[in-house]
C-alpha atoms as a PDB file:
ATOM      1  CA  UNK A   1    -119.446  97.123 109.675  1.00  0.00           C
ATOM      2  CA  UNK A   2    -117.343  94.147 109.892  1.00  0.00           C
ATOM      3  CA  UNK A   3    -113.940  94.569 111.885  1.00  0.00           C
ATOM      4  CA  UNK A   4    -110.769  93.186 109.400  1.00  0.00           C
ATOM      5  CA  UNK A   5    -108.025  91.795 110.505  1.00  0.00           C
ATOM      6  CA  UNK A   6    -104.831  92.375 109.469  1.00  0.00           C
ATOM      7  CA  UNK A   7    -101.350  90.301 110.272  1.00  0.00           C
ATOM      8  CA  UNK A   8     -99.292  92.662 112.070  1.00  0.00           C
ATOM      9  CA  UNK A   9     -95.659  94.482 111.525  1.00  0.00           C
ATOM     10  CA  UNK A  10     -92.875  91.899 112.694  1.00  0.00           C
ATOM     11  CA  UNK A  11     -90.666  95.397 113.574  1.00  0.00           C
ATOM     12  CA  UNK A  12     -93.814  97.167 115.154  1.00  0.00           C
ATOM     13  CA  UNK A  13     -96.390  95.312 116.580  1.00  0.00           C
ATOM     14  CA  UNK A  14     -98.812  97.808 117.138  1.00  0.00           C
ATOM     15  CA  UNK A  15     -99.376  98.830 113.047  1.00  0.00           C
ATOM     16  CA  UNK A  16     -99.941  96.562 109.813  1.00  0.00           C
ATOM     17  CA  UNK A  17     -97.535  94.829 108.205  1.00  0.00           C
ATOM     18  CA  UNK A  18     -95.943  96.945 105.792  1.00  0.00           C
ATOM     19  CA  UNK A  19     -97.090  95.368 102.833  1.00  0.00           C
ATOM     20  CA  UNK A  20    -101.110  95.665 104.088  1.00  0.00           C
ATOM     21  CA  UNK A  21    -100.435  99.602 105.553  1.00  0.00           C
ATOM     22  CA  UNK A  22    -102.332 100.936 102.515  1.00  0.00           C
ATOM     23  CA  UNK A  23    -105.228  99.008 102.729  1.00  0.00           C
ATOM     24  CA  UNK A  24    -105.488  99.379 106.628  1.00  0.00           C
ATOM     25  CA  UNK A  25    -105.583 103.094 105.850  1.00  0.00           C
ATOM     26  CA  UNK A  26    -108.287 102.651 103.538  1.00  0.00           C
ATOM     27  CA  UNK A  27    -110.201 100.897 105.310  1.00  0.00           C
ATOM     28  CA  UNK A  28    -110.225 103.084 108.423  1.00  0.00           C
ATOM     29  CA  UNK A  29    -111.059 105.665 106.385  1.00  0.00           C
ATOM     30  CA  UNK A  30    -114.131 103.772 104.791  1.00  0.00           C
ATOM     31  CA  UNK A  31    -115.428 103.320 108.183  1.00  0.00           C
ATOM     32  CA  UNK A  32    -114.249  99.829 109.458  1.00  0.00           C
ATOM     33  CA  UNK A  33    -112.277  99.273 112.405  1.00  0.00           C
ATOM     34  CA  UNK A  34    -108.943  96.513 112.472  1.00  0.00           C
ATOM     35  CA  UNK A  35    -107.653  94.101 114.803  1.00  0.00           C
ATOM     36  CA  UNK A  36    -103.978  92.893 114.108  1.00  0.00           C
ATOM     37  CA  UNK A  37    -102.719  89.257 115.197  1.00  0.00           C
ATOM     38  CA  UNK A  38     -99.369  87.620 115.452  1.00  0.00           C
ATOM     39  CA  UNK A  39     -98.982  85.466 112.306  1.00  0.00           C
ATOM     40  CA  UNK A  40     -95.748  83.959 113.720  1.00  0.00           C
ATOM     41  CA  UNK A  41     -97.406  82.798 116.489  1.00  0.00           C
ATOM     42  CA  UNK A  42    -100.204  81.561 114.498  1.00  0.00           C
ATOM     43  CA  UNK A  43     -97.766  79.796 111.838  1.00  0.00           C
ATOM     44  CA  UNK A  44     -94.720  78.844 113.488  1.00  0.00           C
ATOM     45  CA  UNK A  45     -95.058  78.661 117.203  1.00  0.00           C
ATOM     46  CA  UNK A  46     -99.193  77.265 116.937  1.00  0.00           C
ATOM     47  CA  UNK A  47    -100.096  79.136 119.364  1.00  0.00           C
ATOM     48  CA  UNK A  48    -103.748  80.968 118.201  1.00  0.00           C
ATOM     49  CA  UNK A  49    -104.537  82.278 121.410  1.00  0.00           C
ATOM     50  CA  UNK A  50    -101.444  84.278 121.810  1.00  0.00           C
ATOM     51  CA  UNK A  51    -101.753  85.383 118.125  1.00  0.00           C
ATOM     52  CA  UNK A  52    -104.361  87.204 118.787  1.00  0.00           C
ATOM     53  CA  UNK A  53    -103.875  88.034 122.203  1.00  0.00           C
ATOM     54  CA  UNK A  54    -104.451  91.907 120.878  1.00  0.00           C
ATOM     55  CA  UNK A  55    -108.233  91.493 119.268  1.00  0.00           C
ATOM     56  CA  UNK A  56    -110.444  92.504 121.923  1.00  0.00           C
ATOM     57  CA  UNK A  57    -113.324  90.515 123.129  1.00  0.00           C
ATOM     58  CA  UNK A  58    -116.802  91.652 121.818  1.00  0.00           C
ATOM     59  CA  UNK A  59    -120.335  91.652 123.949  1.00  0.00           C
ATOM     60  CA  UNK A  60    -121.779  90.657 120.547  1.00  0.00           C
ATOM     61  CA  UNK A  61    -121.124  88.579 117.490  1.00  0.00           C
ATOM     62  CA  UNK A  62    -119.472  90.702 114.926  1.00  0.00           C
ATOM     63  CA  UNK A  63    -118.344  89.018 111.415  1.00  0.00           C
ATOM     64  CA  UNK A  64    -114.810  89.822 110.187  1.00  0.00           C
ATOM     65  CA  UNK A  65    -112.314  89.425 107.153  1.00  0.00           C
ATOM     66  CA  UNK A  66    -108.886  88.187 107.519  1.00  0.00           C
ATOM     67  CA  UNK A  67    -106.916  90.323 104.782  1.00  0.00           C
ATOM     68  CA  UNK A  68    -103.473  88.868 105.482  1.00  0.00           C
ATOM     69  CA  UNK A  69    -100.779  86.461 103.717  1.00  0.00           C
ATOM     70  CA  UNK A  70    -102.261  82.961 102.925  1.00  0.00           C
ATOM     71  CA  UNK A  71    -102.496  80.280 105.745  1.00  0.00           C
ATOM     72  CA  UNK A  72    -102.686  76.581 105.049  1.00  0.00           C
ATOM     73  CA  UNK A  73    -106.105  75.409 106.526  1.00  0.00           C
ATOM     74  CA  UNK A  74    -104.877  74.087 109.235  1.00  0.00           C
ATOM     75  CA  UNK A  75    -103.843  77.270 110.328  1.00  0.00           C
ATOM     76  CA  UNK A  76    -107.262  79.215 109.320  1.00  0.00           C
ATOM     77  CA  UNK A  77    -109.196  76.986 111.216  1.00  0.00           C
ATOM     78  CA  UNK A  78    -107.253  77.454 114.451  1.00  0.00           C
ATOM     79  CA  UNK A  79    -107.598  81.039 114.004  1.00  0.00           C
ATOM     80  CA  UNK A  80    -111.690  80.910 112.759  1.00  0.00           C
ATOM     81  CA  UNK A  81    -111.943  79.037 116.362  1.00  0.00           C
ATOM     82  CA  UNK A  82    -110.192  81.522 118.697  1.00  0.00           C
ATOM     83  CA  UNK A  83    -111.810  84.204 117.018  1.00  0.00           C
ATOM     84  CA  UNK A  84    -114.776  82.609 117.757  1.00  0.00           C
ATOM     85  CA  UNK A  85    -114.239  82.735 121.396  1.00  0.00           C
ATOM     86  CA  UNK A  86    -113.376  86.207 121.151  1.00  0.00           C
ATOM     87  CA  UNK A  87    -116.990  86.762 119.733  1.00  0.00           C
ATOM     88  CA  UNK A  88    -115.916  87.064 116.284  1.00  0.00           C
ATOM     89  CA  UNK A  89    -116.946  85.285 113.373  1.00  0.00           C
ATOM     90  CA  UNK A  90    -114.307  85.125 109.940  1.00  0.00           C
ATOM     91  CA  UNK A  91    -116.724  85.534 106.554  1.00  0.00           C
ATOM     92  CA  UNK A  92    -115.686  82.630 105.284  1.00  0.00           C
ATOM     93  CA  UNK A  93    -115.551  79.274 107.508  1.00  0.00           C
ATOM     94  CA  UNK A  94    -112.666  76.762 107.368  1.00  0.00           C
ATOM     95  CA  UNK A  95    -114.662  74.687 104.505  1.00  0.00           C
ATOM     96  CA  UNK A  96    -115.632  77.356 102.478  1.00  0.00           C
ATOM     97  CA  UNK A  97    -111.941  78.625 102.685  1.00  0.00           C
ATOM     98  CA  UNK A  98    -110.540  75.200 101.722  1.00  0.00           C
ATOM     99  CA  UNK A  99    -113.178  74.849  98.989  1.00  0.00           C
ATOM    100  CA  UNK A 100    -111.007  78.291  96.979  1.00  0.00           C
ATOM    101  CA  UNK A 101    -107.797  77.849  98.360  1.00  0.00           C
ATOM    102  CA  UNK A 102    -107.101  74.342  97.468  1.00  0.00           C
ATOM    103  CA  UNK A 103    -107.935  74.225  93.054  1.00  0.00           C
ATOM    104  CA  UNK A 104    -109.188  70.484  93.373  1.00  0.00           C
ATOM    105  CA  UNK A 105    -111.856  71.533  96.162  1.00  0.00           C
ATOM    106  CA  UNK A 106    -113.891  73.533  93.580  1.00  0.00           C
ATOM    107  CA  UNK A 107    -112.743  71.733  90.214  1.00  0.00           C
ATOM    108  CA  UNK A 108    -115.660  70.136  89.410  1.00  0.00           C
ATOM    109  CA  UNK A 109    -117.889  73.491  88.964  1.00  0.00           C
ATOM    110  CA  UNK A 110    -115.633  75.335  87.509  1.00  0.00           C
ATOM    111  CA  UNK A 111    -114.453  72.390  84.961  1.00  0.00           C
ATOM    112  CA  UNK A 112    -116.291  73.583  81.972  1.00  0.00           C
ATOM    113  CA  UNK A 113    -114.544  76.663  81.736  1.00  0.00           C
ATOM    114  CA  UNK A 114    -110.570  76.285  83.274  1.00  0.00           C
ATOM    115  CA  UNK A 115    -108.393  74.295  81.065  1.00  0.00           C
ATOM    116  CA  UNK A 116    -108.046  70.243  81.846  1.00  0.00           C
ATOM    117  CA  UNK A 117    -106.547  69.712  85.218  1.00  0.00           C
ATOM    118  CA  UNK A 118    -105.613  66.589  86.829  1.00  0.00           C
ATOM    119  CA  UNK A 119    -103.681  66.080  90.660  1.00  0.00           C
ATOM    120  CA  UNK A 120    -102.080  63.715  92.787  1.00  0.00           C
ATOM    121  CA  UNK A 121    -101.629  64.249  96.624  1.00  0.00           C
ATOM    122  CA  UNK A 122     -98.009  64.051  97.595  1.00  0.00           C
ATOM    123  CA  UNK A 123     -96.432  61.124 100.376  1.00  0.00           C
ATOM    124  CA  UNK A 124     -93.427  60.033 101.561  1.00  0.00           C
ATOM    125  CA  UNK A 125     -93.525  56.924  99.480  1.00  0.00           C
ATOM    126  CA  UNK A 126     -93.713  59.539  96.180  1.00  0.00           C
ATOM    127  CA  UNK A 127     -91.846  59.226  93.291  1.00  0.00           C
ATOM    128  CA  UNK A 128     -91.691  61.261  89.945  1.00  0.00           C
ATOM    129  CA  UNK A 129     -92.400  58.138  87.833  1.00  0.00           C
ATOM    130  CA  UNK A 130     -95.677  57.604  89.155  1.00  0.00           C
ATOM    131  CA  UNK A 131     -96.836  61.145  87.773  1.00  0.00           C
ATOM    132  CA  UNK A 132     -96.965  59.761  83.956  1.00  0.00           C
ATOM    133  CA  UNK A 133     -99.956  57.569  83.737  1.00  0.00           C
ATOM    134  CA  UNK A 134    -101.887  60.194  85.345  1.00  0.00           C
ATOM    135  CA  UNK A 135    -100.804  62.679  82.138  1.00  0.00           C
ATOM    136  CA  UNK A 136    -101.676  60.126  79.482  1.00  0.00           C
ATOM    137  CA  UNK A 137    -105.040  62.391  78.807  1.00  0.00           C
ATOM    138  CA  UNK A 138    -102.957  65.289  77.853  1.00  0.00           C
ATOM    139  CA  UNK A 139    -100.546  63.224  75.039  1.00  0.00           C
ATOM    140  CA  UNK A 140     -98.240  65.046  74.027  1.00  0.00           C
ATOM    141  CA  UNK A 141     -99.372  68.363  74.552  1.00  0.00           C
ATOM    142  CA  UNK A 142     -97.504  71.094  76.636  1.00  0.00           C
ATOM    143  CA  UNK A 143     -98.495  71.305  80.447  1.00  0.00           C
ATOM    144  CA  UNK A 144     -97.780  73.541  83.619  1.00  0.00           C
ATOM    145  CA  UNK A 145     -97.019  71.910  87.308  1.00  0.00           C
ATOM    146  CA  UNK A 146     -98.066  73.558  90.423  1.00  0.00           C
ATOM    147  CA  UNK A 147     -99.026  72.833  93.933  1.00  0.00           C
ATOM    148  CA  UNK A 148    -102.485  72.985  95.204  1.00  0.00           C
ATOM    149  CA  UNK A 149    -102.464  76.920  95.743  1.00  0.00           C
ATOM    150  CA  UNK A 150     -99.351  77.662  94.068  1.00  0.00           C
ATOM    151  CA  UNK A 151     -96.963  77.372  91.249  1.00  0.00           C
ATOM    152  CA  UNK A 152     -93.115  78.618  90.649  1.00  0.00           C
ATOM    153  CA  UNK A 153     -94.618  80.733  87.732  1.00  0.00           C
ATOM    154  CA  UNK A 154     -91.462  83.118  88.177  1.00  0.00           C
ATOM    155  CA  UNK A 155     -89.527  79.967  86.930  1.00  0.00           C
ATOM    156  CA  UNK A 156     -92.023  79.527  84.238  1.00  0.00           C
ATOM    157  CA  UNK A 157     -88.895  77.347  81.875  1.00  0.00           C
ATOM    158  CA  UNK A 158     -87.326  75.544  84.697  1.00  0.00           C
ATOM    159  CA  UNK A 159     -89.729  74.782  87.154  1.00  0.00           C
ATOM    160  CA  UNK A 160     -93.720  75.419  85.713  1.00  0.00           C
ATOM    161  CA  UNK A 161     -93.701  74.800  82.023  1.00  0.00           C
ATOM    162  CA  UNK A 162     -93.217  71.159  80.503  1.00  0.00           C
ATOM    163  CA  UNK A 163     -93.242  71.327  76.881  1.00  0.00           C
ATOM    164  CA  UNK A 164     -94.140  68.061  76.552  1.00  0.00           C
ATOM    165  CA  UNK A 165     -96.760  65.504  78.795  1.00  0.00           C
ATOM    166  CA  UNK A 166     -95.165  62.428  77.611  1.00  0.00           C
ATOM    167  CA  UNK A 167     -91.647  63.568  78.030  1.00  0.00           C
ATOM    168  CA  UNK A 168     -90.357  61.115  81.053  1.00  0.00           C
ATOM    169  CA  UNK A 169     -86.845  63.156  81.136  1.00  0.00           C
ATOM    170  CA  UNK A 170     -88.407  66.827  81.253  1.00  0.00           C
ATOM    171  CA  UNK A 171     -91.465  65.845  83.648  1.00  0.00           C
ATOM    172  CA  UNK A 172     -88.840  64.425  85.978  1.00  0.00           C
ATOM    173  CA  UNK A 173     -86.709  67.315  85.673  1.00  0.00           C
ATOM    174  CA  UNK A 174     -89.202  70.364  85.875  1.00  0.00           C
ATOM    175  CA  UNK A 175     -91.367  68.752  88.921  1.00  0.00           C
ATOM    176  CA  UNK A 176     -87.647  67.947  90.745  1.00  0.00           C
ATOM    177  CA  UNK A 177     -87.122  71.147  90.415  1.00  0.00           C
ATOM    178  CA  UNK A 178     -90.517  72.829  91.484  1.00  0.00           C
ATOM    179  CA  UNK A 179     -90.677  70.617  94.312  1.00  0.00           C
ATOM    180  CA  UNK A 180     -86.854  71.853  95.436  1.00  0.00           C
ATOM    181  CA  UNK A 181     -88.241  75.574  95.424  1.00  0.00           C
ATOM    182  CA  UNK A 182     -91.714  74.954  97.350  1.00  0.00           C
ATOM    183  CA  UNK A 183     -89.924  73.030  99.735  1.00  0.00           C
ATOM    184  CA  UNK A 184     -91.649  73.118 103.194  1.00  0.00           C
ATOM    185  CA  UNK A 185     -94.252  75.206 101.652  1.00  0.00           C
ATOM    186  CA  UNK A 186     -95.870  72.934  99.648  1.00  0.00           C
ATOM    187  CA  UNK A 187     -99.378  72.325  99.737  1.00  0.00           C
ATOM    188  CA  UNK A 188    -100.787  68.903  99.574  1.00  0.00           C
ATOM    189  CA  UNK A 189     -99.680  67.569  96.324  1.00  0.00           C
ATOM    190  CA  UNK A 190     -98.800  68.208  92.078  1.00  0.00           C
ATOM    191  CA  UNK A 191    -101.271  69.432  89.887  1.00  0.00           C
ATOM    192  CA  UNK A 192    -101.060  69.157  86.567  1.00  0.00           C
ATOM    193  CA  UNK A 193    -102.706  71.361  83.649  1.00  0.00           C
ATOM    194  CA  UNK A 194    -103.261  71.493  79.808  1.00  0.00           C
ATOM    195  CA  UNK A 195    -101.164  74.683  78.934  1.00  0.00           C
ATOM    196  CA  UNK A 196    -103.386  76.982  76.849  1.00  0.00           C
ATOM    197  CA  UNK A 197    -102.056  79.637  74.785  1.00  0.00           C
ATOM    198  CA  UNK A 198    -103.852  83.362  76.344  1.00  0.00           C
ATOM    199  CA  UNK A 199    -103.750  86.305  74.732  1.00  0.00           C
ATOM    200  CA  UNK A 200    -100.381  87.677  75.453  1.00  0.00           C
ATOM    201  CA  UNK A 201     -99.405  91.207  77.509  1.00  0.00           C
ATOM    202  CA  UNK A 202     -95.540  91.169  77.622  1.00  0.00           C
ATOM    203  CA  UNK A 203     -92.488  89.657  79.268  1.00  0.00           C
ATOM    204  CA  UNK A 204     -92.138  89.980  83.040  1.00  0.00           C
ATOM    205  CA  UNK A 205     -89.387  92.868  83.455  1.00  0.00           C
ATOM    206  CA  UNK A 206     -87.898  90.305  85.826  1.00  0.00           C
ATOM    207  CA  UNK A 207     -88.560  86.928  85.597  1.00  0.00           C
ATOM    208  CA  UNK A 208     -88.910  86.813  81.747  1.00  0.00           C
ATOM    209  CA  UNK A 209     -92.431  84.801  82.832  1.00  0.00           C
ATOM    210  CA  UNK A 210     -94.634  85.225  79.498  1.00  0.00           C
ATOM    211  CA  UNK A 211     -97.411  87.648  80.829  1.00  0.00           C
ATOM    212  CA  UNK A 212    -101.186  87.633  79.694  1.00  0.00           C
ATOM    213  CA  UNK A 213    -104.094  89.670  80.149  1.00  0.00           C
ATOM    214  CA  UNK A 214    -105.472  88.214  83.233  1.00  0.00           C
ATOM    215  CA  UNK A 215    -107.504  90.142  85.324  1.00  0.00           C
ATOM    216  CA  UNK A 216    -108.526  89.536  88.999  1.00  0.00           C
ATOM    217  CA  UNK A 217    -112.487  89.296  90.195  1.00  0.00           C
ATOM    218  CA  UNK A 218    -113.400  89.730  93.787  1.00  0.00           C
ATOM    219  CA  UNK A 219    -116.950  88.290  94.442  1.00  0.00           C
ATOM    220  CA  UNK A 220    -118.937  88.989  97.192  1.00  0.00           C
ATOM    221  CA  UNK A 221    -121.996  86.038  98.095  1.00  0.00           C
ATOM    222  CA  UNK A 222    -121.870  85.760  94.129  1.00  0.00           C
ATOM    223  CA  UNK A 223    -121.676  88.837  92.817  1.00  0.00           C
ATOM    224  CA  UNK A 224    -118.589  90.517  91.634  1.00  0.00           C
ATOM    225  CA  UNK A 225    -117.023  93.273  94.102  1.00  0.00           C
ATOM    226  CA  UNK A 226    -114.200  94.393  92.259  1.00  0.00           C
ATOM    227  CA  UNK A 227    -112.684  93.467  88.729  1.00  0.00           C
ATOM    228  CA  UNK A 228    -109.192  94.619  88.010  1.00  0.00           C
ATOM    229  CA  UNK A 229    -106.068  93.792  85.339  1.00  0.00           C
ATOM    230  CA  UNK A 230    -104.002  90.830  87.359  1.00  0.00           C
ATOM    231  CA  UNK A 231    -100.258  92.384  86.264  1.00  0.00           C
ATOM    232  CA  UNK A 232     -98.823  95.612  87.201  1.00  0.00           C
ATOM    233  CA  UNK A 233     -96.747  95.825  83.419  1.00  0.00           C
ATOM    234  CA  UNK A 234     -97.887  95.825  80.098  1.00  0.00           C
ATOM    235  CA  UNK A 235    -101.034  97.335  78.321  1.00  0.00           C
ATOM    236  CA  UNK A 236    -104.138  95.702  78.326  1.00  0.00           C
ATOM    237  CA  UNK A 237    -105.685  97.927  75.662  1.00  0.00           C
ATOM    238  CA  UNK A 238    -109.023  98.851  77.592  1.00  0.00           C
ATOM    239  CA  UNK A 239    -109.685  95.343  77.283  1.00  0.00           C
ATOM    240  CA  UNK A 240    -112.675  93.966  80.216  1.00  0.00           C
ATOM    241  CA  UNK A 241    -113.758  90.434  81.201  1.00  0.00           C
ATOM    242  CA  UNK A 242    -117.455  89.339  80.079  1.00  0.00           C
ATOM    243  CA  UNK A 243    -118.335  88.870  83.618  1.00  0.00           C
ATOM    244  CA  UNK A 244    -121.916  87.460  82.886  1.00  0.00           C
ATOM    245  CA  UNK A 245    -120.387  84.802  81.443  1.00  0.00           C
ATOM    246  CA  UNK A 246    -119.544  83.626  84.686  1.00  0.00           C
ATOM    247  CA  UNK A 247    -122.548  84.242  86.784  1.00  0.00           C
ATOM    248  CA  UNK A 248    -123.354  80.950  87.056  1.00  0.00           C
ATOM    249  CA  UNK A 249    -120.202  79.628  88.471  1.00  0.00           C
ATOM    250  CA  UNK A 250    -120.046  82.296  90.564  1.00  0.00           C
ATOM    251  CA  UNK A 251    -123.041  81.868  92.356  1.00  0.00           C
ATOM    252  CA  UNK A 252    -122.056  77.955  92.689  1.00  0.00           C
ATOM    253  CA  UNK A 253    -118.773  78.770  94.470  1.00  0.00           C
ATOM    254  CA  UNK A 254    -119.557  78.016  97.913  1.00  0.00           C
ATOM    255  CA  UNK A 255    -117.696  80.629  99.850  1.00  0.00           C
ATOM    256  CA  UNK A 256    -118.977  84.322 101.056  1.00  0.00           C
ATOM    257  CA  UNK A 257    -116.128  86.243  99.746  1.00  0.00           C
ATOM    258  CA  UNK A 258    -113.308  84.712  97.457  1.00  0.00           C
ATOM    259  CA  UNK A 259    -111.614  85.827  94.173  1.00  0.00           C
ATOM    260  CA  UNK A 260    -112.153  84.344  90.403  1.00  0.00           C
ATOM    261  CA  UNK A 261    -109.163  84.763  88.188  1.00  0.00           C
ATOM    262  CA  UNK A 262    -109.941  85.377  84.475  1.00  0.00           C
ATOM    263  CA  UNK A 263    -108.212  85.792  81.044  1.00  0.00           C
ATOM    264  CA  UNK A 264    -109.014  85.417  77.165  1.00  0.00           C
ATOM    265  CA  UNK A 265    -107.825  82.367  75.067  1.00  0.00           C
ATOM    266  CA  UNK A 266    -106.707  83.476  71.938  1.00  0.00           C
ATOM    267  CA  UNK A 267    -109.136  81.694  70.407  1.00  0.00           C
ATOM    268  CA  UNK A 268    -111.748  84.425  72.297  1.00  0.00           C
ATOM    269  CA  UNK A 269    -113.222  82.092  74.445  1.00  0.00           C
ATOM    270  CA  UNK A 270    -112.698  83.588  78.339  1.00  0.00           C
ATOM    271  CA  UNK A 271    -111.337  81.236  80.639  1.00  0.00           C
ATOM    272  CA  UNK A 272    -111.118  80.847  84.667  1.00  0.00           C
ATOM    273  CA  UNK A 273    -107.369  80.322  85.417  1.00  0.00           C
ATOM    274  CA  UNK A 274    -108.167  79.853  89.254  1.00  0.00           C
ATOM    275  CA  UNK A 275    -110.019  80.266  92.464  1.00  0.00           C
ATOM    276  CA  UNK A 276    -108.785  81.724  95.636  1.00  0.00           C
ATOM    277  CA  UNK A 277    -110.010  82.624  99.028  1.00  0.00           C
ATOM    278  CA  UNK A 278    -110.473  86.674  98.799  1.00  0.00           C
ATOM    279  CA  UNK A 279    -109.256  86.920 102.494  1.00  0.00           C
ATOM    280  CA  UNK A 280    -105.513  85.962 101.467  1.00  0.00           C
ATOM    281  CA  UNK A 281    -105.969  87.185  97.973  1.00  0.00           C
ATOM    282  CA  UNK A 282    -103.434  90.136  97.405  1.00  0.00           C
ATOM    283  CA  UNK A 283    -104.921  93.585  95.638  1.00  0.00           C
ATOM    284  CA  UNK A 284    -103.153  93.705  92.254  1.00  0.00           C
ATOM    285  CA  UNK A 285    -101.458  96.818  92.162  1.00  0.00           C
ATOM    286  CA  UNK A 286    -103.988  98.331  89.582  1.00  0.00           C
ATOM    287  CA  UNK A 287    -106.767  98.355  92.059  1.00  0.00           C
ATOM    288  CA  UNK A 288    -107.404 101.431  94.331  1.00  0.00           C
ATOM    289  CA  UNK A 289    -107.418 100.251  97.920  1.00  0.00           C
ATOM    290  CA  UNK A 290    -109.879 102.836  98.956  1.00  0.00           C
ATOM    291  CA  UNK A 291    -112.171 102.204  96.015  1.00  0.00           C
ATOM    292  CA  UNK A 292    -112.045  98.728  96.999  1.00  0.00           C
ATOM    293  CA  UNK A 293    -112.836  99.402 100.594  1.00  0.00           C
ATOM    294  CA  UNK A 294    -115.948 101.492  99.417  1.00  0.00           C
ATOM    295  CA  UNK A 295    -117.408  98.450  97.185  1.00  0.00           C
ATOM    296  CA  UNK A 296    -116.157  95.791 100.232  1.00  0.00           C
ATOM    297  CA  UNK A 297    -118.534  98.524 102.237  1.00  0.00           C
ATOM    298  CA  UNK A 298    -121.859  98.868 100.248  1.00  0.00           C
ATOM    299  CA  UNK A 299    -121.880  94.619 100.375  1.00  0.00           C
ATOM    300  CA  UNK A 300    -121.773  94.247 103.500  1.00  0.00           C
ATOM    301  CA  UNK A 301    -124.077  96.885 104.848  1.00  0.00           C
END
């Protein structure tokens, strides 16, 4: 069985962070063993080797999963390579986690199917104006603004949603603003997309962010794992992705293990909304943690 490993409690270094107790529970129970590293050590201070300074060294090569909070590649590779030296081997390698994590990596299989995207990496010499002749394809249709892994969905009217492509005023003042929030966080650069209307779920108890039914795929060497709905509120009505639909693209992904976000125009044609490494993907909290260690199980054995 491979060994996970899980970022560790800031308070108490010897147990899971909090937020990852319940699947470290499951997945002891399922049978695998965990390791836990240091993610500020990893993140902040750079230091891999003291990060995981508590995996032990194995005689033989044993594959792992990293099931922890999302690391810029930089940061995975560093800790795929001390790993490495420990004897252990992360499911996915630093290119095949790039190729989810970042959207533009994998655009070009899943094109066909996610709505019109377009990008721009991000330098010091950057400014806003520069953004508009790269939305000229979308005219003046509504579009949403995120980073390379992430957006401000939460601020879906101030700092996500832009009514309007050709709008010079509310591009500039929606992408100041997302920018402001991601701060040091963001990744790479902007990425813009045509906004397509989903089937709707409800409004986010907190945020007010317009909810759809979205659910969450996790594919293991292309085949799905685990399907599940993506948000915690609102009814989804029974309602299930048509998963075959997507075989194809799933099989062209090239990473081991990595999740394939879905939901339903309201037109009925199924969409992909997004790609993401499974290691760093977070279990929505529909999904059972020890039913999902169970699947996770009968793939890799």
């Amino acid at each position: 069985m491979p060994t996970i490993i899980f970022c560790e409690d800031p308070l108490n270094r010897h147990q899971p962070d909090d937020i990852y107790q319940a699947e470290a529970t499951a997945a002891q129970d399922t049978g695998f063993d965990y390791a836990l590293i240091d993610l500020e050590a990893l993140v902040h201070e750079h230091h891999p080797t003291k990060a995981t300074r508590r995996v032990p060294q194995t005689t033989e090569e044993t594959i792992a999963l990293y099931r922890g909070w999302m690391l810029k590649p930089g940061d995975y590779a560093r800790l795929y390579d001390v790993l490495l030296q420990k004897g252990i081997r992360l499911i996915n390698n630093p290119v095949a986690y790039q190729h989810c994590h970042y959207f533009p990596e994998s655009y070009d299989i899943i094109k066909h199917k996610t709505p019109r995207s377009v990008w721009l990496p991000i330098d010091e010499s950057f400014e806003v104006s520069s953004i508009m002749p790269l939305l000229k394809p979308f005219g003046n249709n509504s579009i949403i603004v995120k980073d390379y892994v992430k957006s401000q969905k939460h601020y879906w009217y101030e700092a996500c949603f832009i009514p309007n492509a050709s709008d010079l005023e509310a591009v500039h003042k929606t992408v100041t603003r997302f920018l402001e929030l991601q701060g040091s966080d963001l990744n790479e650069g902007l990425i813009f997309r045509e906004y397509v209307e989903l089937e709707p779920l409800t409004a986010h108890s907190k945020s007010d962010l317009p909810l759809t039914k979205e659910f969450r795929v996790f594919v293991f060497n292309g085949t799905p794992l685990a399907v599940t709905e993506y948000w915690e509120e609102g009814d989804y009505q029974g309602n299930t992705p048509p998963l075959a639909a997507f075989a194809k693209e799933m099989h062209a992904i090239r990473s081991t293990f990595y999740t394939m976000d879905i939901a339903k125009h309201q037109n009925g044609e199924w969409l992909i909304i997004e790609l993401g490494d499974g290691q760093v993907a977070g279990l929505p909290e529909r999904i059972d943690p020890h039913m999902f260690y169970h699947k996770l199980a009968e793939m890799v054995l």
